[in-house]
C-alpha atoms as a PDB file:
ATOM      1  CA  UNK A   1       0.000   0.000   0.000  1.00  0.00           C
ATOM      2  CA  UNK A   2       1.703   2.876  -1.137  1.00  0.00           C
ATOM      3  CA  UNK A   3       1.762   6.077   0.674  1.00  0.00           C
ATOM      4  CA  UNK A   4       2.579   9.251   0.806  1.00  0.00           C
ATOM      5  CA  UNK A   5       4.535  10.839   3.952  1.00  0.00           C
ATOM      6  CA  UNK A   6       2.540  11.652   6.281  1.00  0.00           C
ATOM      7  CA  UNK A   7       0.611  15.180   7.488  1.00  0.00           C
ATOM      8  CA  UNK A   8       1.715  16.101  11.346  1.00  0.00           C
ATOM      9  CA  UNK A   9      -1.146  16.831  13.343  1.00  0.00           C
ATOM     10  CA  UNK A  10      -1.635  17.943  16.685  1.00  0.00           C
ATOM     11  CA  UNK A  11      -5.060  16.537  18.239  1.00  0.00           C
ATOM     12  CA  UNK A  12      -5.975  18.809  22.017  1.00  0.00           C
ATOM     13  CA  UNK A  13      -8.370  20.769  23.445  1.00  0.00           C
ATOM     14  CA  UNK A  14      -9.165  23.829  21.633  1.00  0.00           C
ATOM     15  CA  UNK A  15      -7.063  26.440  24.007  1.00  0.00           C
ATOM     16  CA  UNK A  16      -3.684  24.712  23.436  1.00  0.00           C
ATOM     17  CA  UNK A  17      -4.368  24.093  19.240  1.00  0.00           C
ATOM     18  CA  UNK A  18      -4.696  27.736  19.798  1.00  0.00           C
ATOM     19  CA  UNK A  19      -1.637  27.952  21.852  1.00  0.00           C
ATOM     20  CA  UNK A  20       0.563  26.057  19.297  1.00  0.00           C
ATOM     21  CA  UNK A  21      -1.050  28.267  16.135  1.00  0.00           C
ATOM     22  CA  UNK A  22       0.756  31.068  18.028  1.00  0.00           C
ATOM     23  CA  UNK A  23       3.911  29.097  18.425  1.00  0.00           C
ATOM     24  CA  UNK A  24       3.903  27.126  21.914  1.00  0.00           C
ATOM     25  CA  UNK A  25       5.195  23.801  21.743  1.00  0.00           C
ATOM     26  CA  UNK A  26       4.827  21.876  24.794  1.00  0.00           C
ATOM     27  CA  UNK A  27       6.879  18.911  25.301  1.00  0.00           C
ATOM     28  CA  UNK A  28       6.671  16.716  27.959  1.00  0.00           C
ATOM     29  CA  UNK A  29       9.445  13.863  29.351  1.00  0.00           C
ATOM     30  CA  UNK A  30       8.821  10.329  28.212  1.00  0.00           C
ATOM     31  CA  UNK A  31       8.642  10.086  32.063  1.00  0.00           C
ATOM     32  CA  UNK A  32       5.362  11.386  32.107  1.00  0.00           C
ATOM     33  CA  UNK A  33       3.394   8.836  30.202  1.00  0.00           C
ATOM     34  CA  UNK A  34       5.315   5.359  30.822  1.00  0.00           C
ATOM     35  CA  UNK A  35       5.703   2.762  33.463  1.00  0.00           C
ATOM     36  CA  UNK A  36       7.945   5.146  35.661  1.00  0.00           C
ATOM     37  CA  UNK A  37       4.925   7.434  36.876  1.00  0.00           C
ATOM     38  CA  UNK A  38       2.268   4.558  36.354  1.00  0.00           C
ATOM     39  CA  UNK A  39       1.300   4.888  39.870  1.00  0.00           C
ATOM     40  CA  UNK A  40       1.416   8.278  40.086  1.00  0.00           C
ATOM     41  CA  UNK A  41      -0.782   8.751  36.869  1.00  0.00           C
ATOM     42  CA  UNK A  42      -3.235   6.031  38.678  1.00  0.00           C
ATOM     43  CA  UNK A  43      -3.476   8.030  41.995  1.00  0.00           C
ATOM     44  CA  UNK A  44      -4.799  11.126  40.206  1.00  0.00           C
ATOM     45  CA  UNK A  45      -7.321   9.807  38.534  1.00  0.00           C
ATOM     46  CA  UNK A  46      -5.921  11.218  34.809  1.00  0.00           C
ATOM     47  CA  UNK A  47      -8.268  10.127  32.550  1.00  0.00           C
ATOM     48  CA  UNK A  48      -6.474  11.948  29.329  1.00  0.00           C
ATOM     49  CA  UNK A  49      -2.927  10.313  30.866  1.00  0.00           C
ATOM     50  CA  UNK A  50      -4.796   6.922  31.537  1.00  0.00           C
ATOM     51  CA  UNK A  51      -2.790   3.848  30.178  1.00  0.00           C
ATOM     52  CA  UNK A  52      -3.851   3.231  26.703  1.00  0.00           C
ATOM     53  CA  UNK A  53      -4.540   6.678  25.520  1.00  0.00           C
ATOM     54  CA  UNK A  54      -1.365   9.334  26.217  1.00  0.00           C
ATOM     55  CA  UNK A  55      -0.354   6.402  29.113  1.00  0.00           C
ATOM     56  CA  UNK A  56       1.814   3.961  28.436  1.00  0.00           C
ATOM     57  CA  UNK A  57       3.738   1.354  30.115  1.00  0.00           C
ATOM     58  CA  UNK A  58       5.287   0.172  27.535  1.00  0.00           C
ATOM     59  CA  UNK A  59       6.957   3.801  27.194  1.00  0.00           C
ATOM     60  CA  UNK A  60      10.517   2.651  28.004  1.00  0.00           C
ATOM     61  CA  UNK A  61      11.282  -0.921  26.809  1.00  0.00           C
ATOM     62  CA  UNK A  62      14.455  -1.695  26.142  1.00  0.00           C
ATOM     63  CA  UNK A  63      14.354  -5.403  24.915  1.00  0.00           C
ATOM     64  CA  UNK A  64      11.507  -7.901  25.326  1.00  0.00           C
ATOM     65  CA  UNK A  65      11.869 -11.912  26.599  1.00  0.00           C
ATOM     66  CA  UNK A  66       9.759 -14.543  25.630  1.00  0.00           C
ATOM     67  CA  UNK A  67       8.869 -16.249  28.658  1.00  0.00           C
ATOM     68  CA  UNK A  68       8.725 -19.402  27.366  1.00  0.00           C
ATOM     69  CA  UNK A  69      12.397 -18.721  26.810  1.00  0.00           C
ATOM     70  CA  UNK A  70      13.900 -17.231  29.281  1.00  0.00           C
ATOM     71  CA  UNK A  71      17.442 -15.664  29.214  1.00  0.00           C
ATOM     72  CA  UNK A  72      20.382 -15.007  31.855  1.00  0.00           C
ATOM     73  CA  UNK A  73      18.905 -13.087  33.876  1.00  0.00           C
ATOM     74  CA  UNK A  74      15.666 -14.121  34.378  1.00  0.00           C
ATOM     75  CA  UNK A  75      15.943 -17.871  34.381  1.00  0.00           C
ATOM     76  CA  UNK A  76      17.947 -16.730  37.455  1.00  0.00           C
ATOM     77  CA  UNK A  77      14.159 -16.644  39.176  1.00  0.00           C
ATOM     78  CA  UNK A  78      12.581 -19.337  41.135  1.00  0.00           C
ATOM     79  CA  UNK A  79      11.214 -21.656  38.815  1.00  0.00           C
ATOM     80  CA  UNK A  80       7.897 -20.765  40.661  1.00  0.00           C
ATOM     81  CA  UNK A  81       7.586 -17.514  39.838  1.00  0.00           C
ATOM     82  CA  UNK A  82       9.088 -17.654  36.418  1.00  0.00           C
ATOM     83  CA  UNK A  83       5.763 -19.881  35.744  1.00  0.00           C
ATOM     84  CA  UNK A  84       3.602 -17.094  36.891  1.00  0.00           C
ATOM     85  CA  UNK A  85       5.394 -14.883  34.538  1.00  0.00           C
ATOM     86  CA  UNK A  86       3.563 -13.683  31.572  1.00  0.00           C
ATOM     87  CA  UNK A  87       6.355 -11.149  29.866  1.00  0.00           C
ATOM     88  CA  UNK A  88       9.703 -10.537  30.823  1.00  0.00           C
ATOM     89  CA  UNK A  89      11.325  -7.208  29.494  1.00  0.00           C
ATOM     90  CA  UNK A  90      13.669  -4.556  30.396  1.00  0.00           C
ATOM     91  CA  UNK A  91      12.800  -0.659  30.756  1.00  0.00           C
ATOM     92  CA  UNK A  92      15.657   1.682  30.631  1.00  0.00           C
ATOM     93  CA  UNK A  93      16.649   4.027  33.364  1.00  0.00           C
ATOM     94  CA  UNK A  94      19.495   5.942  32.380  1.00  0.00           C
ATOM     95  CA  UNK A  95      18.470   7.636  28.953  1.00  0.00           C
ATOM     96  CA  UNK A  96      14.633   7.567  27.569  1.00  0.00           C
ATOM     97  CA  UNK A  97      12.593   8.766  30.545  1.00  0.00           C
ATOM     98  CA  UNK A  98      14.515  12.269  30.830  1.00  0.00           C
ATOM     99  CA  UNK A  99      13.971  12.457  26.714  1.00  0.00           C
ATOM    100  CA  UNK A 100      11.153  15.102  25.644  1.00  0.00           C
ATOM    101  CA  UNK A 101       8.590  13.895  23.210  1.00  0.00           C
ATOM    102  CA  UNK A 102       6.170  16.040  20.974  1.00  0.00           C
ATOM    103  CA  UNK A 103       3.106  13.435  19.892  1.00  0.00           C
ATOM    104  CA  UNK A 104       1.221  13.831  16.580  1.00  0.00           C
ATOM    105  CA  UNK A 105      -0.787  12.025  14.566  1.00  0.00           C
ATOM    106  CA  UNK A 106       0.131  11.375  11.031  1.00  0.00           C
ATOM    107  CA  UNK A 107      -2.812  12.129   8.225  1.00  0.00           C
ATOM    108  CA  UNK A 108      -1.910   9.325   5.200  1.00  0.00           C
ATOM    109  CA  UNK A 109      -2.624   9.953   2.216  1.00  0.00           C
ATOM    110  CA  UNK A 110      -3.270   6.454  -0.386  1.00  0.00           C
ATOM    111  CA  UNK A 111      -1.980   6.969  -3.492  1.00  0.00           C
ATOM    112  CA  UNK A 112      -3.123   4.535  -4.958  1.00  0.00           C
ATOM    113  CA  UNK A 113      -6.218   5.031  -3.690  1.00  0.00           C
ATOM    114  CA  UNK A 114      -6.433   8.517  -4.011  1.00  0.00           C
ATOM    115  CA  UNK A 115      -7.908   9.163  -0.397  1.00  0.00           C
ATOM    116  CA  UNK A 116      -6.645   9.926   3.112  1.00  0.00           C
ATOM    117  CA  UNK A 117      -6.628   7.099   5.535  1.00  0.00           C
ATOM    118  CA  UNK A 118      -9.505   7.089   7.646  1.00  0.00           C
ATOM    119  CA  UNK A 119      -8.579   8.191  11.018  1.00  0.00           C
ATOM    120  CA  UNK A 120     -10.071   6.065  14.643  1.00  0.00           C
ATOM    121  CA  UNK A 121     -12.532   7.432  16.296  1.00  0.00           C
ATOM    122  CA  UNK A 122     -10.706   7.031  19.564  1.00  0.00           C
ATOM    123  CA  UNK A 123      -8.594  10.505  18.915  1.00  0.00           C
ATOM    124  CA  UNK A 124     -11.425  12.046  20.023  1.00  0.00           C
ATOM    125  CA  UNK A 125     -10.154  11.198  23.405  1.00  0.00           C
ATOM    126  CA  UNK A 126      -6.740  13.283  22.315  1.00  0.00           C
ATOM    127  CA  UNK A 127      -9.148  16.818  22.646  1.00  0.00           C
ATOM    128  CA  UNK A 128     -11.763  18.479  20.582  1.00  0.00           C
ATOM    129  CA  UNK A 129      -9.483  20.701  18.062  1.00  0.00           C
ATOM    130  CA  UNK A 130      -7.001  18.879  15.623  1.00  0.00           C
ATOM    131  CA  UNK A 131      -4.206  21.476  13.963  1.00  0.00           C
ATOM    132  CA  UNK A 132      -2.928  19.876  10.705  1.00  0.00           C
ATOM    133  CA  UNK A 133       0.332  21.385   9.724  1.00  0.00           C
ATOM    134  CA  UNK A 134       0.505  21.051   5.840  1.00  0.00           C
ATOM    135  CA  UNK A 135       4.203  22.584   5.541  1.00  0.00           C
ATOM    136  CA  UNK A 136       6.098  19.818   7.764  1.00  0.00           C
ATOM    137  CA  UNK A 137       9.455  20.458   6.487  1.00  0.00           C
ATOM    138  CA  UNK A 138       8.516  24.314   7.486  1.00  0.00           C
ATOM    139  CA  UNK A 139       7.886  23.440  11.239  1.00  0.00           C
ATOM    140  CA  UNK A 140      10.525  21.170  11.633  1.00  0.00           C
ATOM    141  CA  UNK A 141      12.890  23.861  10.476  1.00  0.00           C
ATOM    142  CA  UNK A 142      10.980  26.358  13.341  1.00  0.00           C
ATOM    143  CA  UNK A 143      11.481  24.009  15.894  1.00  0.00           C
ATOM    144  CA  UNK A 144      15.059  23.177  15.062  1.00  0.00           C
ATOM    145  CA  UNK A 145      15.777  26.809  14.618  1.00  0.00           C
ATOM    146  CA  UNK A 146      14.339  27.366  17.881  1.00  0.00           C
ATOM    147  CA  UNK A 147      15.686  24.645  19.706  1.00  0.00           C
ATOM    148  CA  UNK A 148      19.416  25.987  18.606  1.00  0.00           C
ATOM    149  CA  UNK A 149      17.843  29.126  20.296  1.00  0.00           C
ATOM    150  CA  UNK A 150      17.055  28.266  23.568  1.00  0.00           C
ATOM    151  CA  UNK A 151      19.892  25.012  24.093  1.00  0.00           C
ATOM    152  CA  UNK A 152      22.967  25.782  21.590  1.00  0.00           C
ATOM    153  CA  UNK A 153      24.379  22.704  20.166  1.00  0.00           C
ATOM    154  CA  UNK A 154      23.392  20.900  23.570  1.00  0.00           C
ATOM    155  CA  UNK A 155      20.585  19.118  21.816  1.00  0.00           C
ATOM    156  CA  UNK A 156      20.617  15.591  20.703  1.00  0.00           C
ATOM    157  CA  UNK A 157      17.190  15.599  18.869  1.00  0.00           C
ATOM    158  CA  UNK A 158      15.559  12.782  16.412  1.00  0.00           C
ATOM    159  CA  UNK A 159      12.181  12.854  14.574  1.00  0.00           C
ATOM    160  CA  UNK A 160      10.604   9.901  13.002  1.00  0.00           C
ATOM    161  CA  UNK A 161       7.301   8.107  12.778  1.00  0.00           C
ATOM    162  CA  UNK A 162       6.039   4.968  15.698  1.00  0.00           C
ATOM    163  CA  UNK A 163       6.637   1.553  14.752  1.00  0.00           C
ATOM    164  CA  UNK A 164       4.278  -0.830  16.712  1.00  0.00           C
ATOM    165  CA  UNK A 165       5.592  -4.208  17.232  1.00  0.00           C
ATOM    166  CA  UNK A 166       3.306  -6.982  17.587  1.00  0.00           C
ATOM    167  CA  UNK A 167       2.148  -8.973  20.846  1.00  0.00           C
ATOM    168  CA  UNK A 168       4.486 -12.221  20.865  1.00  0.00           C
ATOM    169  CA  UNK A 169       7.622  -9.698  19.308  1.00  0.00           C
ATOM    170  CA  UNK A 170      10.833 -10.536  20.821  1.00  0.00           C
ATOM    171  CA  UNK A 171      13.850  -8.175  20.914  1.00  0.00           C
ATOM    172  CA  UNK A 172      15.342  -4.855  21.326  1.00  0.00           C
ATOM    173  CA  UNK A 173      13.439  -1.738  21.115  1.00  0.00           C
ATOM    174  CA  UNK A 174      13.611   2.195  21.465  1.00  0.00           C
ATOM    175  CA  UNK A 175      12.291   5.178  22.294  1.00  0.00           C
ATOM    176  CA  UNK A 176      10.530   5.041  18.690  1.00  0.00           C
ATOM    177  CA  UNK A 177       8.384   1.724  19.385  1.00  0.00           C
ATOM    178  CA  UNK A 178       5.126   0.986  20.636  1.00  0.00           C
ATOM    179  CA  UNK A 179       2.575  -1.875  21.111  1.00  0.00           C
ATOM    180  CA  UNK A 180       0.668  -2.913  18.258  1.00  0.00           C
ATOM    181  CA  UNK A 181      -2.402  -1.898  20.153  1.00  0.00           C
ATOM    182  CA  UNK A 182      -1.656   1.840  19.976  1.00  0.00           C
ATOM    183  CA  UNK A 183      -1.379   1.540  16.042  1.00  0.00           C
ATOM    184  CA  UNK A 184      -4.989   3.405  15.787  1.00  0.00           C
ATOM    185  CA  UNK A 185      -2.684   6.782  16.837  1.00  0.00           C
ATOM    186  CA  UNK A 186      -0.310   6.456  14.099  1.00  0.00           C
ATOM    187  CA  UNK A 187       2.220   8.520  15.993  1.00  0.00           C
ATOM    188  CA  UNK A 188       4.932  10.942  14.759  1.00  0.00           C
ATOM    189  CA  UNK A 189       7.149  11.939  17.629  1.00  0.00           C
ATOM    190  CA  UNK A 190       9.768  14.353  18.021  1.00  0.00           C
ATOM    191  CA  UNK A 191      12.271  13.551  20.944  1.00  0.00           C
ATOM    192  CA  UNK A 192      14.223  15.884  22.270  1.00  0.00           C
ATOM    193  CA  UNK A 193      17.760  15.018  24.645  1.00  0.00           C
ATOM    194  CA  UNK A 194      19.232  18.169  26.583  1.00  0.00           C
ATOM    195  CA  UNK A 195      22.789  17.934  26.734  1.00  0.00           C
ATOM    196  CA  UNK A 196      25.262  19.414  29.625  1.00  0.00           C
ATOM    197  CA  UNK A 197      27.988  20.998  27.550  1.00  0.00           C
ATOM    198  CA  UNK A 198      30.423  21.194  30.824  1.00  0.00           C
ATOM    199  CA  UNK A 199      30.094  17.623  31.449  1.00  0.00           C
ATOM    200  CA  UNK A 200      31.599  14.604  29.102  1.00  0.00           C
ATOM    201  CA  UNK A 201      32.045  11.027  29.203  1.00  0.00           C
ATOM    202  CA  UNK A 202      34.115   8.776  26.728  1.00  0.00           C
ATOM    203  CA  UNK A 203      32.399   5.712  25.501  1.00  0.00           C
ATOM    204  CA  UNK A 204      33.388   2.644  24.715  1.00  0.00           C
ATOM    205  CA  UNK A 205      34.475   3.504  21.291  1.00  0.00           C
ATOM    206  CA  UNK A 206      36.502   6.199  22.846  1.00  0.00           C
ATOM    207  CA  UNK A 207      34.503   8.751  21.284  1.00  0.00           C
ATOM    208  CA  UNK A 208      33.592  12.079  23.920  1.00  0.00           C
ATOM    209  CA  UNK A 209      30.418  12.584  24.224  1.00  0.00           C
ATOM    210  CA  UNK A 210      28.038  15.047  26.358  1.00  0.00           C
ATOM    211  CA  UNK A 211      26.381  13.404  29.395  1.00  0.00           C
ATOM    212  CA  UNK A 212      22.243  13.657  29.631  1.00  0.00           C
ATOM    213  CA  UNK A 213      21.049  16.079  31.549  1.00  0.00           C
ATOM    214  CA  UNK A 214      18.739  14.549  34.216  1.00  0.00           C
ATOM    215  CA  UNK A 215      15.802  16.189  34.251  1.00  0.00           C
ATOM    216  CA  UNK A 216      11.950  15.155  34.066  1.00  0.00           C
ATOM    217  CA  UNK A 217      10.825  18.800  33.866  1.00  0.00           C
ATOM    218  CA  UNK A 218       9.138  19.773  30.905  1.00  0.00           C
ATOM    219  CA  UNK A 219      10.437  22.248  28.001  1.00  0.00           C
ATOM    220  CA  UNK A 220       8.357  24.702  26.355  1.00  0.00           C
ATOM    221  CA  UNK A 221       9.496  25.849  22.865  1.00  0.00           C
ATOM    222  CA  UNK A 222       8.684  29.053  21.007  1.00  0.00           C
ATOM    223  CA  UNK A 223       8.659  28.607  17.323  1.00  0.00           C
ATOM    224  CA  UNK A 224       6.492  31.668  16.546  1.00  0.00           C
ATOM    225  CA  UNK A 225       3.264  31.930  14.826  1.00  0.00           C
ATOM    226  CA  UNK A 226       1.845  28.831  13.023  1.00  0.00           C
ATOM    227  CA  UNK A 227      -1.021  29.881  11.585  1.00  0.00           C
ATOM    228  CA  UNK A 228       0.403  30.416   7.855  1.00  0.00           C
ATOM    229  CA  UNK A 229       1.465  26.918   7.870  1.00  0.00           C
ATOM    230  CA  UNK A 230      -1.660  25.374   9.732  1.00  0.00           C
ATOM    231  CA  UNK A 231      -5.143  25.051   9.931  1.00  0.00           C
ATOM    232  CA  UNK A 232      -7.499  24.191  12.907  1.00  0.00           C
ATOM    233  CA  UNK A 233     -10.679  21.676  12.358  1.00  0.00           C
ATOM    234  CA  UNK A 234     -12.682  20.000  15.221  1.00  0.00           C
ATOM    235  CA  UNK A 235     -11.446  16.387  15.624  1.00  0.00           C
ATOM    236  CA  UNK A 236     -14.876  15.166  14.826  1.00  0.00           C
ATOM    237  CA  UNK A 237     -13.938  16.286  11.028  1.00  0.00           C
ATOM    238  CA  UNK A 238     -10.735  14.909  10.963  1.00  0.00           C
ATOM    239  CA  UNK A 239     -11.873  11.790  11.817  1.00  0.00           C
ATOM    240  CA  UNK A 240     -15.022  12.176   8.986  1.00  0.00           C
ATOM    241  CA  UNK A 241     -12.438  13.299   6.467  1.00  0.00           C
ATOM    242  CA  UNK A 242     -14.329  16.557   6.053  1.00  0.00           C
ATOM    243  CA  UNK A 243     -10.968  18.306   5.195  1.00  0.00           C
ATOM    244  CA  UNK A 244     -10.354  21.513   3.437  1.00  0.00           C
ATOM    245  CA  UNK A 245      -9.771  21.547  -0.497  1.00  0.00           C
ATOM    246  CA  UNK A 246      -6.081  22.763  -0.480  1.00  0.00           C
ATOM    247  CA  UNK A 247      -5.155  20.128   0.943  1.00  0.00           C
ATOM    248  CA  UNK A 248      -5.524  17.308  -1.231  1.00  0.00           C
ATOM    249  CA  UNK A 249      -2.825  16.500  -3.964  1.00  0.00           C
END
């Protein structure tokens, strides 16, 4: 199925589309929505935050195990409670929770098909306002541009779209990946790394490199105004396709 790359669009509640149209981009640490503030997220009752929409403890995995399997480490368990077991992976705690993240959707178009791919009902649960930026390249270059702003060359950023692995996949994984069951948000994701330029370690390749600055807090950029690469719909018509005329191909 071929398609073409995808639209970014942001999917709130009406006051922060509005927010980001003027240029306020709110990013969050991956800390905030995975299996390190689980509990926390429980406790107050979040329903937007709730695992399986923005929540996600899967946010963090590192490498999955089958069970059946084992490996080193865990078929160091008592056999009893490795049969009580059902998954076995590792969540890292050095790197991905301190990383920003930006979340979007991604509008697909079908060449092929000559329509958009129909989006899940379920982003309704994102907010009631959907901003679809139709000059990515554009607002990449605005957040870049203001990134090197605010942070100098103490930025170790990456953009790319979700993959979603399935339910009985095996292996290692990044900040990039998600479960197979939050394909309905096909997710576009900026991540963002803040780097301490006064403190360096080598690695093993003997290569010196800045060290991550620890720091859940979130970041708020300021890109400037939006609106002449953007237009705000209510979710509702994103997700009925009732899109404006400029922007088909």
């Amino acid at each position: 199925m071929d398609k073409m790359p995808c639209l970014p669009v942001k999917i709130t509640a009406k006051k922060w589309a509005d927010k980001l149209q003027d240029g306020s981009v709110f990013m969050r640490s991956l800390y905030d929505f995975g299996s390190w503030s689980a509990i926390e997220r429980h406790n107050r009752s979040d329903s937007q935050m709730k695992d399986g929409v923005q929540g996600d403890i899967g946010e963090g995995i590192v490498k999955t195990v089958d069970p059946k399997v084992g490996d080193e480490f865990f078929n160091c368990f008592d056999p009893e409670i490795r049969a009580v077991m059902k998954g076995m992976y590792y969540i890292d705690e050095n790197f991905y929770q301190y990383s920003k993240i930006y979340c979007m959707y991604g509008l697909t178009y079908l060449i092929h098909e000559k329509r958009f791919e129909q989006p899940d009902e379920r982003l309704l649960d994102f907010g009631d306002t959907a901003v679809i930026i139709y000059n990515p390249n554009e607002f990449l270059s605005r957040v870049l541009n203001a990134l090197r702003g605010k942070y100098g060359d103490n930025v170790n950023f990456r953009c790319d779209e979700v993959r979603y692995y399935p339910p009985y996949y095996y292996g290692d994984l990044d900040e990039f990946c998600k479960s197979a069951s939050f394909s309905w948000q096909n997710e576009l994701r900026f991540r963002v790394a803040l780097l301490d330029g006064e403190d360096t370690v080598t690695d093993e390749l003997g290569l010196v490199r800045k060290c991550l600055i620890q720091d859940r807090l979130p970041i708020t950029l300021d890109i400037g105004s939006i609106r002449d690469i953007s237009v705000q719909i209510p979710t509702d018509d994103l997700i009925g396709l009732r899109l404006p005329d400029f922007l088909l191909p």
